[in-house]
C-alpha atoms as a PDB file:
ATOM      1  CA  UNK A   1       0.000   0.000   0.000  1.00  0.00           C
ATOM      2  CA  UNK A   2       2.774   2.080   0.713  1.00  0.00           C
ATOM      3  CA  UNK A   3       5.091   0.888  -2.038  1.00  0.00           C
ATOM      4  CA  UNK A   4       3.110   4.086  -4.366  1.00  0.00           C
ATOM      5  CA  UNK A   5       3.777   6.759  -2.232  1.00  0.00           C
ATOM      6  CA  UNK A   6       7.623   5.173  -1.831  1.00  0.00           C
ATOM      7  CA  UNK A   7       7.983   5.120  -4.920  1.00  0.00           C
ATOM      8  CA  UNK A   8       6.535   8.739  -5.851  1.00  0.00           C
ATOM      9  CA  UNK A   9       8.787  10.359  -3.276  1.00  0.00           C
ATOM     10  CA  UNK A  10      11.894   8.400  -4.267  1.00  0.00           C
ATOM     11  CA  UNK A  11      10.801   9.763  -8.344  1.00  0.00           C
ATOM     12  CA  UNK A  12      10.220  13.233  -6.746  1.00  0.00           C
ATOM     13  CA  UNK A  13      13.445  13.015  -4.745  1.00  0.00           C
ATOM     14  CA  UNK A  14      15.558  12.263  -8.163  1.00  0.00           C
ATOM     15  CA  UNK A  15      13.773  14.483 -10.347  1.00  0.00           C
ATOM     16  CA  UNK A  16      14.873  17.661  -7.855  1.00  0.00           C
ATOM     17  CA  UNK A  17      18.652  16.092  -7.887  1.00  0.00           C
ATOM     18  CA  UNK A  18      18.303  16.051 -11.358  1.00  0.00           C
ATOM     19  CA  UNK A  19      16.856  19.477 -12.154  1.00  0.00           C
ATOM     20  CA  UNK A  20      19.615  20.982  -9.113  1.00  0.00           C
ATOM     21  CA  UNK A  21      22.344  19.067 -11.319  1.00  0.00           C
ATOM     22  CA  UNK A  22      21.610  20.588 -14.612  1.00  0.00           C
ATOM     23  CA  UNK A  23      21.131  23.811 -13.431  1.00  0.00           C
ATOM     24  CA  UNK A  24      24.528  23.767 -11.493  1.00  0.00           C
ATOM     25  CA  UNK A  25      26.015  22.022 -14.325  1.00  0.00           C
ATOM     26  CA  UNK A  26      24.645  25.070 -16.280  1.00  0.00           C
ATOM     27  CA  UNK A  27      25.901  27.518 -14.339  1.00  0.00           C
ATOM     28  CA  UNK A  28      29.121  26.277 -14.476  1.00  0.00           C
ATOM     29  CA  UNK A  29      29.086  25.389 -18.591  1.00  0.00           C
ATOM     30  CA  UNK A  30      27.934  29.286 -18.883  1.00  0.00           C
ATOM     31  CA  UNK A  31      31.048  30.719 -17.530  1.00  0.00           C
ATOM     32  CA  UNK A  32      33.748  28.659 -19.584  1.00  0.00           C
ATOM     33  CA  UNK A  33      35.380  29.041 -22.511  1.00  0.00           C
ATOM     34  CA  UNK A  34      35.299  26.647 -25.335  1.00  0.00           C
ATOM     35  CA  UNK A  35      38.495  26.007 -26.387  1.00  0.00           C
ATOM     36  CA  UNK A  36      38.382  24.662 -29.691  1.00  0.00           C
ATOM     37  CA  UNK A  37      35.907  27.406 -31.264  1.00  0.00           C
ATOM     38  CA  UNK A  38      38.413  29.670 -29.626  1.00  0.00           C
ATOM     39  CA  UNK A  39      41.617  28.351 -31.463  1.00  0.00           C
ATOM     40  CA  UNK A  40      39.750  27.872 -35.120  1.00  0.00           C
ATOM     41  CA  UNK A  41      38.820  31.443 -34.330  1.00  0.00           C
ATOM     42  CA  UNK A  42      42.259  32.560 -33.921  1.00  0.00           C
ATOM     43  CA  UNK A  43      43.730  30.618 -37.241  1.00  0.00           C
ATOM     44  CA  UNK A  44      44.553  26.682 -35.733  1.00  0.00           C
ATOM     45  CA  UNK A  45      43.701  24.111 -38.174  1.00  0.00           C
ATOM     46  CA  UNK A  46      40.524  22.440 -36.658  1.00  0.00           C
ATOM     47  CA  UNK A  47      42.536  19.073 -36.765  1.00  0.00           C
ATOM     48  CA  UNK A  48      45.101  20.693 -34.774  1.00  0.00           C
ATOM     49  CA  UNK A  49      42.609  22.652 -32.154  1.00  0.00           C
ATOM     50  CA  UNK A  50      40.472  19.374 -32.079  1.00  0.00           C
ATOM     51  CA  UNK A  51      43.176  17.700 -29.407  1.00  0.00           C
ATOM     52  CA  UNK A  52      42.680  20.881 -26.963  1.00  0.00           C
ATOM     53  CA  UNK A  53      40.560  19.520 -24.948  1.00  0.00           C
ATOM     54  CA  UNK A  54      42.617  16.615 -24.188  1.00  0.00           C
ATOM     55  CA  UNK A  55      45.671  18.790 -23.142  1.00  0.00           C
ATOM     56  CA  UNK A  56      48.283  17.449 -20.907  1.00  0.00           C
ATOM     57  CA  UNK A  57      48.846  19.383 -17.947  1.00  0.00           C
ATOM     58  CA  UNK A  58      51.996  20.536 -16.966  1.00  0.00           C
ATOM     59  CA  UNK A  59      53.941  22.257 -14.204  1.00  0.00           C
ATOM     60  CA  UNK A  60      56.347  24.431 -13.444  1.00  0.00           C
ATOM     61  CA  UNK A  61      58.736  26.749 -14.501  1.00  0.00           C
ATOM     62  CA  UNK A  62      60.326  25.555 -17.783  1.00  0.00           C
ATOM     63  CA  UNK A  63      57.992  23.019 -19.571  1.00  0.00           C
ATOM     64  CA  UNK A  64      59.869  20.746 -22.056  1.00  0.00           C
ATOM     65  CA  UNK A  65      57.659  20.567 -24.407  1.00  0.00           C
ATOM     66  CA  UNK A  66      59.128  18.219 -27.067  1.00  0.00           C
ATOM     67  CA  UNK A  67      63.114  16.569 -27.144  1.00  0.00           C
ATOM     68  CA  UNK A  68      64.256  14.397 -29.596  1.00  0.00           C
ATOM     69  CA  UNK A  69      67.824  15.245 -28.882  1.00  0.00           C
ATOM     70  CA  UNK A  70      68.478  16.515 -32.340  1.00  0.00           C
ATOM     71  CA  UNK A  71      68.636  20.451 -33.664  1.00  0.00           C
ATOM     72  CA  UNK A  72      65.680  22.465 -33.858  1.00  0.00           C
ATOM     73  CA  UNK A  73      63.684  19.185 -32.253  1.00  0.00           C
ATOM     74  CA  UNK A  74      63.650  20.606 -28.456  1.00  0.00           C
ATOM     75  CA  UNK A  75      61.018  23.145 -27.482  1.00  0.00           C
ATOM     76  CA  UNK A  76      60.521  24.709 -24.419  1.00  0.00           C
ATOM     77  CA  UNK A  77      57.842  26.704 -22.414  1.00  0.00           C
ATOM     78  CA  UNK A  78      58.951  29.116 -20.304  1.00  0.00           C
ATOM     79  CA  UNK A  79      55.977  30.847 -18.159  1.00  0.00           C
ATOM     80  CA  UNK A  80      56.628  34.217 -16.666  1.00  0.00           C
ATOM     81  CA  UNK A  81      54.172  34.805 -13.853  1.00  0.00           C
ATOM     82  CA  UNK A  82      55.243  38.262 -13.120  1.00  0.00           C
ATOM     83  CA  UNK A  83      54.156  39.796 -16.713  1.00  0.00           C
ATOM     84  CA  UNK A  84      52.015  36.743 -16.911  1.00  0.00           C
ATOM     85  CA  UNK A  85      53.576  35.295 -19.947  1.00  0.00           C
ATOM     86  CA  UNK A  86      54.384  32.075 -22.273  1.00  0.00           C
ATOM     87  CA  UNK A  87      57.726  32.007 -23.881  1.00  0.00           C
ATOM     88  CA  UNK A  88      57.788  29.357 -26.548  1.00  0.00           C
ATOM     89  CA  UNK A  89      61.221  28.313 -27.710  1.00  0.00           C
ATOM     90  CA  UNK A  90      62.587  26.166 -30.310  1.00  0.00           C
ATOM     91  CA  UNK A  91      66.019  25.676 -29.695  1.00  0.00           C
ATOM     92  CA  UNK A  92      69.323  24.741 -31.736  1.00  0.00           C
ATOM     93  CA  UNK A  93      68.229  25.698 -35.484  1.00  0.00           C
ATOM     94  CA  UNK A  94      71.003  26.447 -37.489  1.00  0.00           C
ATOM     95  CA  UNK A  95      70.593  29.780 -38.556  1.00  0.00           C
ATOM     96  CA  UNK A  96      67.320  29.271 -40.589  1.00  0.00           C
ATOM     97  CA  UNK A  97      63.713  30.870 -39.197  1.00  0.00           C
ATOM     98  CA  UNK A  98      61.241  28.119 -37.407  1.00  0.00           C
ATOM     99  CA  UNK A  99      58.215  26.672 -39.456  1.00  0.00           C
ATOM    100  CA  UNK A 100      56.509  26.218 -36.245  1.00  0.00           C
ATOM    101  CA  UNK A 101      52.966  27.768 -35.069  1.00  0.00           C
ATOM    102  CA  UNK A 102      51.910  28.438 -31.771  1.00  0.00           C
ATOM    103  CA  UNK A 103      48.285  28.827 -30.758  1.00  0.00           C
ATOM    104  CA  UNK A 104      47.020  29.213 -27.430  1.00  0.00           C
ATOM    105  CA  UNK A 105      43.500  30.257 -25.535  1.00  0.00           C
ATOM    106  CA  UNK A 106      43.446  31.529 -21.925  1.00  0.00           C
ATOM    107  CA  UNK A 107      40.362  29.399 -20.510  1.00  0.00           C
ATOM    108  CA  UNK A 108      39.676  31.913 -17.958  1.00  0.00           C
ATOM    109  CA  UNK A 109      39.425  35.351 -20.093  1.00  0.00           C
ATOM    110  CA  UNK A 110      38.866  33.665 -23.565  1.00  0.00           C
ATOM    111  CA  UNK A 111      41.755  35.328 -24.918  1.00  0.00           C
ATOM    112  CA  UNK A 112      43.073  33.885 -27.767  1.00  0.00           C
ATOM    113  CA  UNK A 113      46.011  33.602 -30.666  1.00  0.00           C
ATOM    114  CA  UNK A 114      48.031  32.361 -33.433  1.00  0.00           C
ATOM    115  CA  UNK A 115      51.823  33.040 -34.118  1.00  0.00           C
ATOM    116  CA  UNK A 116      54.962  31.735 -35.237  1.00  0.00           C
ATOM    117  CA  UNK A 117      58.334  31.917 -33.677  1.00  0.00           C
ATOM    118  CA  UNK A 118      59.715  35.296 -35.407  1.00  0.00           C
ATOM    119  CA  UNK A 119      62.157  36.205 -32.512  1.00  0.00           C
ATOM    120  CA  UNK A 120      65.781  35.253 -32.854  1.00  0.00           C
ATOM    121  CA  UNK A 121      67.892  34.436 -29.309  1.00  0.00           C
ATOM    122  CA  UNK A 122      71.762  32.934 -28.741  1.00  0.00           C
ATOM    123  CA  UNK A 123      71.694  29.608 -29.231  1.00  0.00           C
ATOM    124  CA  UNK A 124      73.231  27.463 -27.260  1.00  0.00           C
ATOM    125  CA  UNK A 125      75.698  25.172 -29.050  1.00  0.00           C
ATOM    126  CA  UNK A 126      73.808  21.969 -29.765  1.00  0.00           C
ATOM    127  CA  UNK A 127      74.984  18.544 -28.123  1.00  0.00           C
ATOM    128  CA  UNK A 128      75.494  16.498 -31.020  1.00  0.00           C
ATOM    129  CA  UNK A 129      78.222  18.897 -32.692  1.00  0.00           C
ATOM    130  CA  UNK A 130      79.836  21.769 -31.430  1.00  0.00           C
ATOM    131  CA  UNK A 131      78.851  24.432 -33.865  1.00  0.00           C
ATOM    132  CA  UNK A 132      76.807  27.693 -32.500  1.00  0.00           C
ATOM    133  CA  UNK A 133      73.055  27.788 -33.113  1.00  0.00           C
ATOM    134  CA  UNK A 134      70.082  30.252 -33.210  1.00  0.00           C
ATOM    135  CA  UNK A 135      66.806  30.128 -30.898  1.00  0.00           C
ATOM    136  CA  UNK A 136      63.705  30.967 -32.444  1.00  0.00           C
ATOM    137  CA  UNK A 137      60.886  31.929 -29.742  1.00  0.00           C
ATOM    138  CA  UNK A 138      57.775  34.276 -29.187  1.00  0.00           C
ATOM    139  CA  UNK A 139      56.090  35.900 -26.119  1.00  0.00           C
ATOM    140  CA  UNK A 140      52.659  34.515 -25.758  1.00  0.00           C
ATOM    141  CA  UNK A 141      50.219  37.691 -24.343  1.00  0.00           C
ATOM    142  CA  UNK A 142      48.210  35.101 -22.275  1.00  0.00           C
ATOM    143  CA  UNK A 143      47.210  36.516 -19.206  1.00  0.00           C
ATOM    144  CA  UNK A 144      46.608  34.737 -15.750  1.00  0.00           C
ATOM    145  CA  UNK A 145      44.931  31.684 -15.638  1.00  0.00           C
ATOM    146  CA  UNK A 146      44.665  28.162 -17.255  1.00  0.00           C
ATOM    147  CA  UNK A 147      46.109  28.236 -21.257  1.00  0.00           C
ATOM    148  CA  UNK A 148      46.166  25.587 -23.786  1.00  0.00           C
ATOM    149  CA  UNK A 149      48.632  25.905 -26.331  1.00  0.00           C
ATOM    150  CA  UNK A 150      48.894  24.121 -29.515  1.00  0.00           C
ATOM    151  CA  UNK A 151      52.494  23.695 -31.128  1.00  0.00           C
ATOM    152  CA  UNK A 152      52.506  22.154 -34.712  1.00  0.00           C
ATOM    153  CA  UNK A 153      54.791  22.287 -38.132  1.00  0.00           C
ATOM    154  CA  UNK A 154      57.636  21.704 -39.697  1.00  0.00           C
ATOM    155  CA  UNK A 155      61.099  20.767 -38.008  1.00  0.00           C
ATOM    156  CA  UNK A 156      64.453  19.751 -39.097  1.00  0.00           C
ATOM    157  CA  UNK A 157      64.442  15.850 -40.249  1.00  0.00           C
ATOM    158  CA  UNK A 158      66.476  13.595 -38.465  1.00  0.00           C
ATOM    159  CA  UNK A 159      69.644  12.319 -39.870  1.00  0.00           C
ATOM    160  CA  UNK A 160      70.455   8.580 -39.414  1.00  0.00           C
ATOM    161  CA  UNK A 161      68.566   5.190 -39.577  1.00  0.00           C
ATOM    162  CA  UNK A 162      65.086   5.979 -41.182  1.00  0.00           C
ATOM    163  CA  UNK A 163      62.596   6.331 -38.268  1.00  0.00           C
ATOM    164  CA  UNK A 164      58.988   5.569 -37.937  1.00  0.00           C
ATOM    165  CA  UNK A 165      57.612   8.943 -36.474  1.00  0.00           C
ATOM    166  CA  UNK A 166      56.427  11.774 -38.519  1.00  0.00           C
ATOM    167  CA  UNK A 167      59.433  13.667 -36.239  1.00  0.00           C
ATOM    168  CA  UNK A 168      62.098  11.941 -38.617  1.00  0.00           C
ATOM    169  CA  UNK A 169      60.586  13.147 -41.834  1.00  0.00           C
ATOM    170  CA  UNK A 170      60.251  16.688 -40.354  1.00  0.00           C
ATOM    171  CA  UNK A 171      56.423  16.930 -39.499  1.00  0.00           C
ATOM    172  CA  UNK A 172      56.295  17.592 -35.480  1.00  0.00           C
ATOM    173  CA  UNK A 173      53.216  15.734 -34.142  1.00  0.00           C
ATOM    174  CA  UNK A 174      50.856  18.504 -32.587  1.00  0.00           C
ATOM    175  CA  UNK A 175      52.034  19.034 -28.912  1.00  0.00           C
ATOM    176  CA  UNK A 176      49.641  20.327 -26.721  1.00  0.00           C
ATOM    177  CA  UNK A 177      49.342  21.134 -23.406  1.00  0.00           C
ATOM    178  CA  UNK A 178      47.989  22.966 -20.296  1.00  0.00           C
ATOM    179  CA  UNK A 179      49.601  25.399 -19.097  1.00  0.00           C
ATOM    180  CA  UNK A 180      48.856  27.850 -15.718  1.00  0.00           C
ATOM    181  CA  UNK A 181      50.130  31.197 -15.817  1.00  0.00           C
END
């Protein structure tokens, strides 16, 4: 006799957790930003800003971002909290300009961009030879908070046996990661 009324309270019971779910779930889907629609916005290849949302996070100061060990292969993120910053560097080309793009969205403002590494720095002289190199980087204007950046292109081929990643034929796989500022 009572197995109605159970029954209708326990339904009533769910349907309020359910409505109070959605509309916190809402609330907090209404204050985000989007990353993907952010970075095809900005000039990313939507097969490149497709993998944002399945950035890696990472910590710290310095953030190696990719290291294969060979010249122009290693790049680094440097964040600066002070002027709230991302310094992307590729480092050890040999004096030609980086085929790399950098894209990045700040998932607390929205803020968003597309660049390329136009900035030249003193190498450092690269491990497998002794001859000087050239750093290629850019300042990312990111602001405080979570960022995703995307880093994709062209970088030198590998010398050597003939290797199975699209590294060796000079194609870097799109890196991307989380980054907090």
């Amino acid at each position: 006799m009572h197995l109605p009324r159970i029954l209708g309270t326990a339904f009533a019971a769910l349907l309020l957790t359910g409505v109070g779910a959605a509309g916190a779930i809402g609330v907090a889907h209404a204050d985000t930003v989007e990353p993907v629609s952010r970075l095809i916005a900005a000039g990313v290849p939507a097969d490149v800003a497709v993998l944002a949302p399945f950035a890696t996070p990472a910590a710290g100061q310095t953030i190696n971002l990719n290291n294969r060990g060979n010249p122009g292969q290693n790049i680094d993120a440097v964040i600066d909290h002070d002027r709230a910053t991302i310094t992307v560097i590729q480092r050890w080309l040999q004096y030609e300009r980086s085929r790399l793009t950098v894209g990045w969205v700040n998932l607390a403002t929205g803020r968003s961009g597309v660049t390329g590494l136009p900035r030249a720095l003193p190498g450092r002289t690269a491990p497998p030879a002794s001859y000087p190199t050239v750093d290629r980087a850019v300042d990312l204007p990111t602001g405080r908070g979570p960022v995703a950046i995307v880093v994709y292109g062209e970088i030198p081929g590998e010398v050597g046996l003939i290797g199975l990643s699209s590294e060796a034929y000079g194609y870097l796989t799109p890196i991307v990661r989380l980054l907090q500022v």
